[in-house]
C-alpha atoms as a PDB file:
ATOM      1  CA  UNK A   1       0.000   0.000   0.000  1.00  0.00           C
ATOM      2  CA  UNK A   2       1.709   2.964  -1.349  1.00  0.00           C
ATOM      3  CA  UNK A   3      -0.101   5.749   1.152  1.00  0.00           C
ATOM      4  CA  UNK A   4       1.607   4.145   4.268  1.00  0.00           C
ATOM      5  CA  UNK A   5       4.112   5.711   6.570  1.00  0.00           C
ATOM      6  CA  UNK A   6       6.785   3.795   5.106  1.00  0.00           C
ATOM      7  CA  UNK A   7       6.604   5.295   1.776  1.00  0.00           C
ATOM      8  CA  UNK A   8       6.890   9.110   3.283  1.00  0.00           C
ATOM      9  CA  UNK A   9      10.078   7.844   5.156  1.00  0.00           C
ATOM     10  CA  UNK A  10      11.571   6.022   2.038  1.00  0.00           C
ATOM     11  CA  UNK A  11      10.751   8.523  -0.364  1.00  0.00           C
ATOM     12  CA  UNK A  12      12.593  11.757   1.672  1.00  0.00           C
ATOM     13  CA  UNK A  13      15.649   9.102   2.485  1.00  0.00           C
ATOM     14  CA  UNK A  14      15.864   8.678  -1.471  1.00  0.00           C
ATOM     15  CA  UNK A  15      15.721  12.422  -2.137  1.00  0.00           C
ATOM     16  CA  UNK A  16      18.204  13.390   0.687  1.00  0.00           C
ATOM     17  CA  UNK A  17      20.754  10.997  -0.498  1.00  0.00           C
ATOM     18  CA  UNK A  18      19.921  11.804  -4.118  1.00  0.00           C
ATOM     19  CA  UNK A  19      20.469  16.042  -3.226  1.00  0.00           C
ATOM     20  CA  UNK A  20      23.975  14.799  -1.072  1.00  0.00           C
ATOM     21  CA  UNK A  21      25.413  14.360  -4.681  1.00  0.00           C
ATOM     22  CA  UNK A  22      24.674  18.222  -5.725  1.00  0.00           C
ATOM     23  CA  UNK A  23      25.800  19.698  -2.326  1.00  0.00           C
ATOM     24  CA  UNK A  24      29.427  20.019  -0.539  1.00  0.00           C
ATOM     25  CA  UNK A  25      30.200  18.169   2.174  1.00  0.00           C
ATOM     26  CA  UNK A  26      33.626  19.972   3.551  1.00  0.00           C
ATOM     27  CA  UNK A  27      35.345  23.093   3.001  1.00  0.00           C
ATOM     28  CA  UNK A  28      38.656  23.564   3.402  1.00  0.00           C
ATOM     29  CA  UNK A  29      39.818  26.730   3.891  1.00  0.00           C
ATOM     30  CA  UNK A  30      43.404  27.078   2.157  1.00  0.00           C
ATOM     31  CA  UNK A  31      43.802  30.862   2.754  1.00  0.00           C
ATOM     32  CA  UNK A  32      41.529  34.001   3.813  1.00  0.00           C
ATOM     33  CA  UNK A  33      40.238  33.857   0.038  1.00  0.00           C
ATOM     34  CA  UNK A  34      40.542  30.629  -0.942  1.00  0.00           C
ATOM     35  CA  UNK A  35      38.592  27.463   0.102  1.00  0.00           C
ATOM     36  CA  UNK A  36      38.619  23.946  -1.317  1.00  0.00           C
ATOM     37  CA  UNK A  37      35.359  21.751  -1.812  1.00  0.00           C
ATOM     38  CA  UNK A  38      34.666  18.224  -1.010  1.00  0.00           C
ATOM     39  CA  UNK A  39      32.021  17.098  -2.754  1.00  0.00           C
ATOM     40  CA  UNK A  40      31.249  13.744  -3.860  1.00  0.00           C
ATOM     41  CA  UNK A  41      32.354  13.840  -7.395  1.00  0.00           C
ATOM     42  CA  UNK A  42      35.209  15.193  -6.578  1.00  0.00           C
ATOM     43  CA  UNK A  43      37.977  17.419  -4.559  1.00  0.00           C
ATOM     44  CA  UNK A  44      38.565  20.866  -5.292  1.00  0.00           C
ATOM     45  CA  UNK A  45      38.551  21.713  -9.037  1.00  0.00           C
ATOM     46  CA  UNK A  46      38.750  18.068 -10.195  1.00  0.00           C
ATOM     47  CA  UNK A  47      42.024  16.960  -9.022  1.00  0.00           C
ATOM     48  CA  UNK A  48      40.683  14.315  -6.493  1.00  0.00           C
ATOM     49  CA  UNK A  49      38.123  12.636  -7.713  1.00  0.00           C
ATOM     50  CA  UNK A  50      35.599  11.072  -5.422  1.00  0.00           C
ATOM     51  CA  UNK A  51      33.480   8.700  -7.881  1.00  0.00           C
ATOM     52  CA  UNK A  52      32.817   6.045  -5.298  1.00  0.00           C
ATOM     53  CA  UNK A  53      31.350   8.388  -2.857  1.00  0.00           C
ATOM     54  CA  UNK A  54      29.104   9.508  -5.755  1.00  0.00           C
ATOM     55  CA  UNK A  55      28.071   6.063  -6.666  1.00  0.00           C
ATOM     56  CA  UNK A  56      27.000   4.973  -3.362  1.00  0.00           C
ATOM     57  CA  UNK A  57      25.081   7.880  -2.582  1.00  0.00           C
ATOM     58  CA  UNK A  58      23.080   7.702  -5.751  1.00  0.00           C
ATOM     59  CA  UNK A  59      22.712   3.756  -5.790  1.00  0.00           C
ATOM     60  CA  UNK A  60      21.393   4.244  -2.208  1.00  0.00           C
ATOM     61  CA  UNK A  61      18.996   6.582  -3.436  1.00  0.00           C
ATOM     62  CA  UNK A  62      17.891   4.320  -6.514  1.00  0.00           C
ATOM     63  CA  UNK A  63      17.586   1.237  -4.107  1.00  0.00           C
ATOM     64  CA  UNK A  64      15.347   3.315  -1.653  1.00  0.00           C
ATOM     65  CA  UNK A  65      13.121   4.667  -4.271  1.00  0.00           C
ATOM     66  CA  UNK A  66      13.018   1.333  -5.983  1.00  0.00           C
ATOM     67  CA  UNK A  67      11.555  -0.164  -2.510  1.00  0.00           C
ATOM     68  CA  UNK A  68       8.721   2.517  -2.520  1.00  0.00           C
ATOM     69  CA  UNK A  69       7.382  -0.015  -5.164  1.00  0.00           C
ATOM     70  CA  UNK A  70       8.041  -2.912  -3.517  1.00  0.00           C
ATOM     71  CA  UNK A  71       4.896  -2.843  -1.190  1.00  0.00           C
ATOM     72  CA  UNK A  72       3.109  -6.034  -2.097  1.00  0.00           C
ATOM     73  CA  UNK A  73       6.198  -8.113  -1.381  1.00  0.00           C
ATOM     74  CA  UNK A  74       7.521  -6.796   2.244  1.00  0.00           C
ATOM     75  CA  UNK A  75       9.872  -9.408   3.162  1.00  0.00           C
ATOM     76  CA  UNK A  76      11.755  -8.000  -0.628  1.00  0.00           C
ATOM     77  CA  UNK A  77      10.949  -4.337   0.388  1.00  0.00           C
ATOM     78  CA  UNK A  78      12.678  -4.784   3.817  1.00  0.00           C
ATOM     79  CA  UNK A  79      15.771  -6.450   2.321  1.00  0.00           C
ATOM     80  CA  UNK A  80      15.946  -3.955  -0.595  1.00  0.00           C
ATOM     81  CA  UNK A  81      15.887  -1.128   2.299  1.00  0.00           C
ATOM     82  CA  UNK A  82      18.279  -2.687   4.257  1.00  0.00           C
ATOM     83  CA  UNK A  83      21.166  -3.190   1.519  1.00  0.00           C
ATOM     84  CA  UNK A  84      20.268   0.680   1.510  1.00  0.00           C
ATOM     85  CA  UNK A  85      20.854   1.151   4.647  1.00  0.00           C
ATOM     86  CA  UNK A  86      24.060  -0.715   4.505  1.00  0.00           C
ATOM     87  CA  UNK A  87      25.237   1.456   1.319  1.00  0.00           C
ATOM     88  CA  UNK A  88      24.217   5.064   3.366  1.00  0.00           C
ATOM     89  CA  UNK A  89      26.765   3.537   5.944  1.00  0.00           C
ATOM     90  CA  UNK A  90      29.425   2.396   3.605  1.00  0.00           C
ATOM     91  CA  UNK A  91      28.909   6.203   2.419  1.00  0.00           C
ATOM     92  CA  UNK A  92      30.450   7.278   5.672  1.00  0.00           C
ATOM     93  CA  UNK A  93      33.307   4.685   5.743  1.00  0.00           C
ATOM     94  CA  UNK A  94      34.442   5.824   1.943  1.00  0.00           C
ATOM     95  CA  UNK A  95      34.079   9.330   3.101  1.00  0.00           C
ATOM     96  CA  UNK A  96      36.296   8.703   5.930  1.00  0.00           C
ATOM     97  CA  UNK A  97      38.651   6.791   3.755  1.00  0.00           C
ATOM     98  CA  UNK A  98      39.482   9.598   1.560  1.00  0.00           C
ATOM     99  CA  UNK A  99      39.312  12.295   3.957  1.00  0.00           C
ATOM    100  CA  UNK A 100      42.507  10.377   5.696  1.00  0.00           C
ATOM    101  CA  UNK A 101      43.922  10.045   2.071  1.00  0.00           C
ATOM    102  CA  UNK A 102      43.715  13.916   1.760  1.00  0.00           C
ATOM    103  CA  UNK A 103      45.006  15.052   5.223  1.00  0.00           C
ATOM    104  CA  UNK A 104      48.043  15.139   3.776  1.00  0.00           C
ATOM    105  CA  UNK A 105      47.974  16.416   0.282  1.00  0.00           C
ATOM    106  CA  UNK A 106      46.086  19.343   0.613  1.00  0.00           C
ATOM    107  CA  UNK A 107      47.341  22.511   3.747  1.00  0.00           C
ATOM    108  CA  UNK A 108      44.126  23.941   4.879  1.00  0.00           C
ATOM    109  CA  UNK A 109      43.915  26.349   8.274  1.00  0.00           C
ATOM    110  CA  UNK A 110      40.357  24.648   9.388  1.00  0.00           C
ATOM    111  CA  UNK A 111      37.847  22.982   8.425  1.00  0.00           C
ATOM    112  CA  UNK A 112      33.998  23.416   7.961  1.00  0.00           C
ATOM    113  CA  UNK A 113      31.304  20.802   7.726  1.00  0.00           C
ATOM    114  CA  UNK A 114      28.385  21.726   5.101  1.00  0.00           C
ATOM    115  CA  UNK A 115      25.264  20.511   5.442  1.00  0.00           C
ATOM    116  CA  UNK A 116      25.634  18.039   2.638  1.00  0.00           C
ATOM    117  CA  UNK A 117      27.594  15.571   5.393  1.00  0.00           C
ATOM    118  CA  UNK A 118      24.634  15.426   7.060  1.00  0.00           C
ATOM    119  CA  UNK A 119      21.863  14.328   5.023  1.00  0.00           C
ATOM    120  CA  UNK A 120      23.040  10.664   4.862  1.00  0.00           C
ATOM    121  CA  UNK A 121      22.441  10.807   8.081  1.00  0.00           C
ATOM    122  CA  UNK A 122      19.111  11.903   7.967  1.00  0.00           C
ATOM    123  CA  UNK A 123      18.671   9.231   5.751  1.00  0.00           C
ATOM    124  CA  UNK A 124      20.160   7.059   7.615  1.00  0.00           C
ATOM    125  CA  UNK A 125      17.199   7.506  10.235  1.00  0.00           C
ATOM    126  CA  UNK A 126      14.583   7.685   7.978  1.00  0.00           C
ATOM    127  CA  UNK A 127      15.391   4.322   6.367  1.00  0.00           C
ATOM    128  CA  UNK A 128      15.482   2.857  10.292  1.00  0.00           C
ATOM    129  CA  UNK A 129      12.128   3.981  10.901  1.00  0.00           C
ATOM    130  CA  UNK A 130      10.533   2.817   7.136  1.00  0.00           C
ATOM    131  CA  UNK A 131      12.057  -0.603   7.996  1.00  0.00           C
ATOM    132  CA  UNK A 132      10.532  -0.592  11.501  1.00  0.00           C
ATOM    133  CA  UNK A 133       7.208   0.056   9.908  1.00  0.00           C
ATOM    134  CA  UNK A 134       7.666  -2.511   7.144  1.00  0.00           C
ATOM    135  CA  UNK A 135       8.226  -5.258   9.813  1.00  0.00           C
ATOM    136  CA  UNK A 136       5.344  -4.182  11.773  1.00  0.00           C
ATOM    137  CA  UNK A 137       3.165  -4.129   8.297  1.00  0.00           C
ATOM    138  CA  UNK A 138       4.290  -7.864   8.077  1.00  0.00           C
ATOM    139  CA  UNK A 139       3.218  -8.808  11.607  1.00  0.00           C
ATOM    140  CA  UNK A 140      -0.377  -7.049  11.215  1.00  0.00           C
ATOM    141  CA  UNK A 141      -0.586  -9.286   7.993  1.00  0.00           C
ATOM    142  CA  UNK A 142       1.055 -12.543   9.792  1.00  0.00           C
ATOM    143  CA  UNK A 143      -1.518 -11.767  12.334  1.00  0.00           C
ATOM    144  CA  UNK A 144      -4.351 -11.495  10.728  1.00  0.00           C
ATOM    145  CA  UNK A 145      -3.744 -14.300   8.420  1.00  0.00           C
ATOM    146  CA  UNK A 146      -3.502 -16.361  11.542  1.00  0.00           C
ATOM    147  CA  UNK A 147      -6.794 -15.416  13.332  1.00  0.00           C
ATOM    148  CA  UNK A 148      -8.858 -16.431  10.035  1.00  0.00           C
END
């Protein structure tokens, strides 16, 4: 059933990891006019490029959208959310992973967080609380199948 709780949840998960790919997700600040962006096609004006970052983030966002569709078959629609959920994880991890790899190559005075480091995270909840649902969906059904 498409008008469920579940679907609100799983649809704004797949948009906020779809907008993470337009938005920065650190600035470095080189000098007073200069600062460097992390984003996750790429470092700065295209000398680091951050592909994997990029395709996690948007095959997270395809996998939770796909599972919007997925309503007739739960037990699918919670494993399709969950390998999401596992993939806006692994989005962290490869972010850390290259942000180590850079801490060297690039001198920057500090450091600012954008808000495009933070919607995974967001998402991250969102897909929690859309599988929650989903499972209790499946018990109401299991449940009701039992009683007749």
């Amino acid at each position: 059933m498409i008008q469920r709780i579940q679907t609100i949840y799983l649809f704004i998960a797949s948009l906020l990891m779809a907008i993470t790919n337009f938005l920065p997700l650190l600035k470095f600040s080189v000098s007073e006019q200069e600062t460097i962006l992390f984003k996750t096609f790429g470092i700065g004006c295209g000398t680091i490029t951050t592909y994997p970052i990029a395709i996690i983030a948007i095959l997270s966002a395809i996998l939770l959208f796909i599972s919007i569709f997925m309503y007739k078959n739960r037990i699918k629609q919670i494993k399709i959310a969950s390998i999401s959920l596992f993939l806006s994880i692994m989005f962290y991890a490869v972010f850390a992973i290259y942000l180590w790899y850079i801490k060297d190559l690039i001198e920057y005075t500090y450091t600012s967080v954008s808000f495009g480091l933070i919607l995974p995270a967001i998402s991250v909840i969102l897909n929690i609380l859309a599988v929650k649902a989903i499972k209790a969906d499946e018990r109401l059904v299991r449940s009701a199948d039992r009683i007749r």
